[in-house]
N, C-alpha and C. Protein backbone atom coordinates (compact mmCIF):
# COMPACT_ATOMS: atom_id res chain seq x y z
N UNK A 1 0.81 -1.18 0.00
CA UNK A 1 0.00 0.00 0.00
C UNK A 1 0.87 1.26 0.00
N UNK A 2 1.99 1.48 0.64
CA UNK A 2 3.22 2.31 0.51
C UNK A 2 3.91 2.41 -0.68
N UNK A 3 3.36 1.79 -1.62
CA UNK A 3 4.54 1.32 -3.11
C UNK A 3 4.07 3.34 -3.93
N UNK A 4 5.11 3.62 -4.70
CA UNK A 4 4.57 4.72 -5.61
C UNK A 4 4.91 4.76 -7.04
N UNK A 5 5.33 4.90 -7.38
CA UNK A 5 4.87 5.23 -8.84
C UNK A 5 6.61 5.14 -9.21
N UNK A 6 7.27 5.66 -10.42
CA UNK A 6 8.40 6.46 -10.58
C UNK A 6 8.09 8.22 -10.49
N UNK A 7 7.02 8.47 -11.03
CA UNK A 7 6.86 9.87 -10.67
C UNK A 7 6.72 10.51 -8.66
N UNK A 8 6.94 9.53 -8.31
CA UNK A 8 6.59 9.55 -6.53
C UNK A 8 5.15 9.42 -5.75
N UNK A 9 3.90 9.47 -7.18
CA UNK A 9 2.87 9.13 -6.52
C UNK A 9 2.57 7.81 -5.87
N UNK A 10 1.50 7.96 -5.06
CA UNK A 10 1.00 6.51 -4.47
C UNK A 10 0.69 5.51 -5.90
N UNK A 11 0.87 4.31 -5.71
CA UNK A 11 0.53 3.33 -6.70
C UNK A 11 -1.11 2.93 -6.38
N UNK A 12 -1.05 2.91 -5.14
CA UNK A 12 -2.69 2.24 -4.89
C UNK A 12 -3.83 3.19 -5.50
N UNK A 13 -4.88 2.49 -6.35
CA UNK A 13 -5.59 2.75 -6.82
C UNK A 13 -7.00 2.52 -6.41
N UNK A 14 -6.93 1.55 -5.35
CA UNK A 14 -8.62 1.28 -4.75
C UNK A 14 -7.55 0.45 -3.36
N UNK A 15 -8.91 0.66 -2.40
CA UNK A 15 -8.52 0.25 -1.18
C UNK A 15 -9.51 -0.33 -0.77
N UNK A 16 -9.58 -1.70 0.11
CA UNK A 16 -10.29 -2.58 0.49
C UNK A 16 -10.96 -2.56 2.03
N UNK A 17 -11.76 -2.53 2.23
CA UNK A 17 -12.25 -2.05 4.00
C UNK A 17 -13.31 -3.28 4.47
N UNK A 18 -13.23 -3.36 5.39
CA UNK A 18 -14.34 -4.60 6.13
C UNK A 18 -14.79 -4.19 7.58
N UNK A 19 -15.86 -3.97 7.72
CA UNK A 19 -16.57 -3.54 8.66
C UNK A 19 -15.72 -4.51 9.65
N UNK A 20 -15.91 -4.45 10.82
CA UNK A 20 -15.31 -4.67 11.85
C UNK A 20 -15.91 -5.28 13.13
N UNK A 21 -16.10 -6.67 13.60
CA UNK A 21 -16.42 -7.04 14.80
C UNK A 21 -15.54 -7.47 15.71
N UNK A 22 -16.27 -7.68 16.86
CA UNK A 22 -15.62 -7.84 18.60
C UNK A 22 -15.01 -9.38 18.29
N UNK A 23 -13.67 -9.47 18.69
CA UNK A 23 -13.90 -10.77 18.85
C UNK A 23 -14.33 -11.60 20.00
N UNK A 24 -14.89 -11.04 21.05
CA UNK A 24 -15.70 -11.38 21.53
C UNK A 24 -16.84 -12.23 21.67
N UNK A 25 -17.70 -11.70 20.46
CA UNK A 25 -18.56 -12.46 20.06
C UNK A 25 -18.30 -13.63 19.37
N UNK A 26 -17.06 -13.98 19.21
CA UNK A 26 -16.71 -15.72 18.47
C UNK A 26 -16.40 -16.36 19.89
N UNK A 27 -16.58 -17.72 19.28
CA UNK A 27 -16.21 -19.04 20.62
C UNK A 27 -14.90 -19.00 20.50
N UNK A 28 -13.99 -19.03 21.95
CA UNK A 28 -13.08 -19.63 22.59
C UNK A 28 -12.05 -20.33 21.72
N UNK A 29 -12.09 -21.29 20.71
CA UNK A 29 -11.71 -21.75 19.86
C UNK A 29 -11.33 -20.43 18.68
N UNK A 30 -12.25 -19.97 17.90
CA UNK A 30 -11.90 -19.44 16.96
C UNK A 30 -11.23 -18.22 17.13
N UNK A 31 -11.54 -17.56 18.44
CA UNK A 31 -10.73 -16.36 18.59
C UNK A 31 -9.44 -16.88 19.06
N UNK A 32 -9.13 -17.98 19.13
CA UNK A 32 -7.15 -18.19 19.65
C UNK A 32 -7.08 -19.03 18.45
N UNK A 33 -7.58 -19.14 17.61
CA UNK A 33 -6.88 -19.37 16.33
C UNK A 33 -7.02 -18.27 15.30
N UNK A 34 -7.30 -17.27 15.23
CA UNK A 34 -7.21 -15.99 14.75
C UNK A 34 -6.24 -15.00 15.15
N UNK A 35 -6.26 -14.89 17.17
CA UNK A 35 -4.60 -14.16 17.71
C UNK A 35 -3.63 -15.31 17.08
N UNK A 36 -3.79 -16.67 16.70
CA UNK A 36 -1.99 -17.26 16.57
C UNK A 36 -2.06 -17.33 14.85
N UNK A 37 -3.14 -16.41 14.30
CA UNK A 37 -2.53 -16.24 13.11
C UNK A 37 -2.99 -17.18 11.79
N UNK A 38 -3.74 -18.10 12.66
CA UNK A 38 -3.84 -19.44 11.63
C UNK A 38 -4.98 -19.48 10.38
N UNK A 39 -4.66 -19.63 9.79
CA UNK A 39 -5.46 -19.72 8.21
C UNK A 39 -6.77 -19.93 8.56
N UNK A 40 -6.71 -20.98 9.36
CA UNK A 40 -8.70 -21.56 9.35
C UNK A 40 -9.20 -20.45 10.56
N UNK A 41 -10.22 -19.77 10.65
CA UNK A 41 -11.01 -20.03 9.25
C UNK A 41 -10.83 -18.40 7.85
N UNK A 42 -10.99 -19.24 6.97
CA UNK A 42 -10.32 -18.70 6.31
C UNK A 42 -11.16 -17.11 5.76
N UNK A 43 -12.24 -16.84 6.20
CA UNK A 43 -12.87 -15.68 5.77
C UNK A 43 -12.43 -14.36 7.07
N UNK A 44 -12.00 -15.18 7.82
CA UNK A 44 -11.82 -14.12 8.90
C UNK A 44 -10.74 -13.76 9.38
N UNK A 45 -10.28 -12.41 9.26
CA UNK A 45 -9.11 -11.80 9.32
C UNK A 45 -9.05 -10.91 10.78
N UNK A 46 -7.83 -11.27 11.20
CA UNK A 46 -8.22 -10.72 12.93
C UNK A 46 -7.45 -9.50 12.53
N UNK A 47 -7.81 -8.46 13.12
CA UNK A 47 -6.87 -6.62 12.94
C UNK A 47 -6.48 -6.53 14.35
N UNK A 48 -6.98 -7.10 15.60
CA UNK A 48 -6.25 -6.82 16.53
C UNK A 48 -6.99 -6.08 17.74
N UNK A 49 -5.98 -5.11 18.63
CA UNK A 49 -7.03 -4.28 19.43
C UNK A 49 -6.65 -2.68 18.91
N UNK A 50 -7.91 -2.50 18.70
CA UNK A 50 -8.41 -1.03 18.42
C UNK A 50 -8.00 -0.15 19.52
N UNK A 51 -8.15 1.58 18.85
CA UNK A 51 -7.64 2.48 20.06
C UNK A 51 -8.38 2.58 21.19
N UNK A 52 -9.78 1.69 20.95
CA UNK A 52 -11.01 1.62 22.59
C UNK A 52 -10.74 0.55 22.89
N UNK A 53 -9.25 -0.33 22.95
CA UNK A 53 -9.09 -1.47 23.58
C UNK A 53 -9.63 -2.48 23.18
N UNK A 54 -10.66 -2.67 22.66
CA UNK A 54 -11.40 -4.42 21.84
C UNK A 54 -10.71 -4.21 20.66
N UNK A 55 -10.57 -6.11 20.82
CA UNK A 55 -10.12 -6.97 19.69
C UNK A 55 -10.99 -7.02 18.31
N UNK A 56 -11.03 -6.49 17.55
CA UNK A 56 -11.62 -7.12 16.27
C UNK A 56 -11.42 -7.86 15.54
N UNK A 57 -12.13 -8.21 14.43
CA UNK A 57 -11.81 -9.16 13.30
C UNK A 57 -12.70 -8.90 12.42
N UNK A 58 -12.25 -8.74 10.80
CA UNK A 58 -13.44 -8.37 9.53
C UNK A 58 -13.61 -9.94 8.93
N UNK A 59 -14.35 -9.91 7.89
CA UNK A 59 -14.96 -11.14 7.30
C UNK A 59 -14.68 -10.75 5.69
N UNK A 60 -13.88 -11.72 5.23
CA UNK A 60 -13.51 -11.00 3.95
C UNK A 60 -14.87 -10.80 2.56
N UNK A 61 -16.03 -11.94 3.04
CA UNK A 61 -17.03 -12.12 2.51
C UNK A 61 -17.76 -10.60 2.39
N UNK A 62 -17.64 -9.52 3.62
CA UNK A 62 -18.15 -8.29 3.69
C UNK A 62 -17.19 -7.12 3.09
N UNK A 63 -15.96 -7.43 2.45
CA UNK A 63 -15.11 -6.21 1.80
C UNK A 63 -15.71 -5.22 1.05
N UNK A 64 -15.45 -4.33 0.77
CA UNK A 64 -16.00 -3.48 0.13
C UNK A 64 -14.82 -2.50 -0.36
N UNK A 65 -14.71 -2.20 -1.82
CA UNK A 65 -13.79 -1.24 -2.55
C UNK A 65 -13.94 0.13 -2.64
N UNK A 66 -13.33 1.28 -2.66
CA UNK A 66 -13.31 2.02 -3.06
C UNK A 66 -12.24 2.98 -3.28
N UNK A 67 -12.44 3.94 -4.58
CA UNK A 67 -11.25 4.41 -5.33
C UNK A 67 -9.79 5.06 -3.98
N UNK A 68 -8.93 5.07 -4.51
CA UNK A 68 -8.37 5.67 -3.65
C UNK A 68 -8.25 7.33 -3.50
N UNK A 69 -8.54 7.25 -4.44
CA UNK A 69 -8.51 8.46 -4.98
C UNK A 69 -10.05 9.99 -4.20
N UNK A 70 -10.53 8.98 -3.73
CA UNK A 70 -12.24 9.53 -2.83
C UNK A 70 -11.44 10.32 -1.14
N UNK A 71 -10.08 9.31 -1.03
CA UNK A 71 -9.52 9.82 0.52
C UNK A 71 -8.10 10.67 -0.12
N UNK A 72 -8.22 10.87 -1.03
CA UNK A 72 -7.04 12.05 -1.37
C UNK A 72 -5.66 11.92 -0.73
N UNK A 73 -5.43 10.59 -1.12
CA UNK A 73 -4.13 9.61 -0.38
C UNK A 73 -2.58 10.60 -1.25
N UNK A 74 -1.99 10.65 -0.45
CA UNK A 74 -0.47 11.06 -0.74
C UNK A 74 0.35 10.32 -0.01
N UNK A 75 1.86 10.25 -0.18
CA UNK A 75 2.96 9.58 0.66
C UNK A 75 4.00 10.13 1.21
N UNK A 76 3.70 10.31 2.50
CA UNK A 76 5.08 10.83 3.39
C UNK A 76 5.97 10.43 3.66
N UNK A 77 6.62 11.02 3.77
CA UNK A 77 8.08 10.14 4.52
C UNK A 77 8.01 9.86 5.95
N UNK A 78 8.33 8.53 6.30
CA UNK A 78 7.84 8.40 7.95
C UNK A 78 9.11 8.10 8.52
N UNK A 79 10.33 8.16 7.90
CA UNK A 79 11.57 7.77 8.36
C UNK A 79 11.85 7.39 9.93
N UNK A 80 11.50 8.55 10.61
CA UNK A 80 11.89 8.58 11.54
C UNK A 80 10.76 8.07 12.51
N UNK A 81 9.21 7.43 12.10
CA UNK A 81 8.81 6.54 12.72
C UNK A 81 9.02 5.19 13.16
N UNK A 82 9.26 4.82 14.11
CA UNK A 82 9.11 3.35 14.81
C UNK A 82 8.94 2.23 14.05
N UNK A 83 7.95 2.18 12.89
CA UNK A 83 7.75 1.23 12.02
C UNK A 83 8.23 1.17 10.74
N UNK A 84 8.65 2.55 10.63
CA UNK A 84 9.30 2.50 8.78
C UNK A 84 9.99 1.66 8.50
N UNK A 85 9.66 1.25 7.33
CA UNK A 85 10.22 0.28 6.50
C UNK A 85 11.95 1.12 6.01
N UNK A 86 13.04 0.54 6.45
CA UNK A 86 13.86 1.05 6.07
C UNK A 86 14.51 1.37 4.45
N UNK A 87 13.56 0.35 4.44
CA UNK A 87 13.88 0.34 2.31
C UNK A 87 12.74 0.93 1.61
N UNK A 88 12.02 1.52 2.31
CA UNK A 88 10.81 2.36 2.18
C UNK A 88 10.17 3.10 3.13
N UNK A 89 10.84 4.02 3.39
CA UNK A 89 9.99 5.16 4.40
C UNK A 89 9.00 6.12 4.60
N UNK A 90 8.36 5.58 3.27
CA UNK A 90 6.81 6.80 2.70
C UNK A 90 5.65 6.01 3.61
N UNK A 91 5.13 6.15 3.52
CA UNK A 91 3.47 5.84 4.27
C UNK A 91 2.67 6.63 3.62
N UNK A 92 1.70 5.60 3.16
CA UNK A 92 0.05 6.12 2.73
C UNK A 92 -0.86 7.29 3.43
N UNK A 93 -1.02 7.93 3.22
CA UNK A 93 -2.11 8.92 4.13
C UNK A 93 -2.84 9.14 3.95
N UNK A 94 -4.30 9.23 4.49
CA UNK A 94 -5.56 9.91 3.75
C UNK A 94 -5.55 11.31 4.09
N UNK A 95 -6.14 12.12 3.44
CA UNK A 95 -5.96 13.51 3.66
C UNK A 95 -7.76 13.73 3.67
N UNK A 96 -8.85 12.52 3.42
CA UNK A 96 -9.90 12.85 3.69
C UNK A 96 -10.58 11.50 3.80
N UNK A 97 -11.86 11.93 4.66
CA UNK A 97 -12.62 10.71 4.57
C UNK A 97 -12.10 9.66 5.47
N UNK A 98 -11.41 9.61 6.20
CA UNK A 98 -10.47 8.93 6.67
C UNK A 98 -9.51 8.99 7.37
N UNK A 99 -8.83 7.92 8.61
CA UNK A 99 -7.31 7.99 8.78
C UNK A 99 -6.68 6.68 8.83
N UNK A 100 -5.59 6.33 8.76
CA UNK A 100 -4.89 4.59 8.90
C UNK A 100 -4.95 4.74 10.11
N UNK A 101 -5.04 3.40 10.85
CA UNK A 101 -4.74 3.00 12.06
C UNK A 101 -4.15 1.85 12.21
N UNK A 102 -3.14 1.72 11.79
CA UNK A 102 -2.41 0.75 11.69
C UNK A 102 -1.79 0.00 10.36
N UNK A 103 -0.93 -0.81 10.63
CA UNK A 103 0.00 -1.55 9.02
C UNK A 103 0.10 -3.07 10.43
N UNK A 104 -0.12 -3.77 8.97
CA UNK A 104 -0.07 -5.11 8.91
C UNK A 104 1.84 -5.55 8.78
N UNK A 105 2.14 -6.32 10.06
CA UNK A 105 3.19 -6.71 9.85
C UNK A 105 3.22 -7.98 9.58
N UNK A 106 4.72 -8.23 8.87
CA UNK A 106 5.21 -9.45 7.78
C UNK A 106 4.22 -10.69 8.04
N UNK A 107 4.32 -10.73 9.24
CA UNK A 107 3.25 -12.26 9.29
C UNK A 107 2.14 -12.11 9.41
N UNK A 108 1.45 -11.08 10.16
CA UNK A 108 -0.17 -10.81 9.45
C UNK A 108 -0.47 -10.72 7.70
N UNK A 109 0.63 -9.96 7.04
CA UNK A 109 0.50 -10.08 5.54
C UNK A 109 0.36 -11.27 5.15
N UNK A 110 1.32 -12.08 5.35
CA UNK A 110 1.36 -13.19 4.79
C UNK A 110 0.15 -14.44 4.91
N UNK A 111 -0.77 -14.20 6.31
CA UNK A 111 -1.59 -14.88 6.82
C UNK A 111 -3.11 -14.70 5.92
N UNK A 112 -2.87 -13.14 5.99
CA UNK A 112 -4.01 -12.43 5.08
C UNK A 112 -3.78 -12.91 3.68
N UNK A 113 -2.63 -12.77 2.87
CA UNK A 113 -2.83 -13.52 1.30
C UNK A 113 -2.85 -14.97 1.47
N UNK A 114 -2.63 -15.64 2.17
CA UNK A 114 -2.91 -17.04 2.33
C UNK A 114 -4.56 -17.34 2.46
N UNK A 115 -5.32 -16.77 3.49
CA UNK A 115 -6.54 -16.73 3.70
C UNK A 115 -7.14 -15.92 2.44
N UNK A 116 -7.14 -15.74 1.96
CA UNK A 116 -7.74 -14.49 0.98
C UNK A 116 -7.59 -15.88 -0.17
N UNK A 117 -5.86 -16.50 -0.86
CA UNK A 117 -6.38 -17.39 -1.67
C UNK A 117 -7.39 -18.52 -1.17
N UNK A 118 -7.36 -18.96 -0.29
CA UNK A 118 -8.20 -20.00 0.12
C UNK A 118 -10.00 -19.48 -0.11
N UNK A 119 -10.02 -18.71 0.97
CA UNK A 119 -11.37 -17.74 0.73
C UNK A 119 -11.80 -17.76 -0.40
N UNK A 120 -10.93 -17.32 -1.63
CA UNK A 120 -11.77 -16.88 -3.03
C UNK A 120 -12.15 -17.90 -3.45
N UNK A 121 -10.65 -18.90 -3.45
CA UNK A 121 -10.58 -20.31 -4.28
C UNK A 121 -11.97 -20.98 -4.02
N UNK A 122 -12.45 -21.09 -2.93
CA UNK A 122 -13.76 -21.68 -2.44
C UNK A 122 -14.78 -20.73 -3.07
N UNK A 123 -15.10 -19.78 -3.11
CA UNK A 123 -16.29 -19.39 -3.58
C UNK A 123 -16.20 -18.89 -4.61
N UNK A 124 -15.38 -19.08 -5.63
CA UNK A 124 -15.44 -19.65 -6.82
C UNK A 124 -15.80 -20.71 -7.05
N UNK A 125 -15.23 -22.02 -6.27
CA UNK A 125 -15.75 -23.05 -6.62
C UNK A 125 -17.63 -23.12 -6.14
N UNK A 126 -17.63 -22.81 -5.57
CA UNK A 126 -19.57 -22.40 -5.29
C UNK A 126 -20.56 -21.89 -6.40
């Protein structure tokens, strides 16, 4: 989502959002296999705890697109933040409509395109 262009703009062109529940409301089981990351089940993507302290998790079945271009996204340099990517120190920003609250690290990414092929692969096959 940080990637830009050669001219220095943002590359992202649409951005993906999923309403957001407690994980709370799942059984015992599925919410400690969602904190350790694990594929099954595969529509549900855990984000973690929010700035009011609860855990959420979206359902990839509920995504929803829109342009990027609607939150008037540009890329800063975050160098000197805590999380910058040292081989990339820009960060996405919305300048409307919006703010980030957070980036997905290496093994949440990886958990999320794993679940995401599985997810589709199946309801395609449906």
């Amino acid at each position: 989502m940080d990637k830009r262009t050669n001219s220095g703009r943002p590359k992202a062109e649409r951005l993906q959002f999923l309403p957001l529940h407690p994980t709370e409301n799942l059984n015992p089981d599925s919410r400690g296999r969602l904190r350790r990351l694990e594929v099954n089940p595969p529509e549900a993507i855990f984000v973690g705890e929010l700035p009011d302290g609860q855990e959420a998790f979206g359902l990839l079945g509920e995504a929803c697109t829109l342009p990027a271009s609607f939150f008037g996204v540009e890329l800063e340099w975050f160098e000197d933040h805590p999380e910058a990517d040292p081989t990339n120190p820009y960060h996405l920003v919305a300048r409307r409509h919006a703010c980030r609250l957070g980036t997905l690290d290496d093994a949440q990414l990886q958990v999320m395109h794993q679940k995401m092929l599985v997810f589709w692969a199946r309801s395609q096959a449906q």
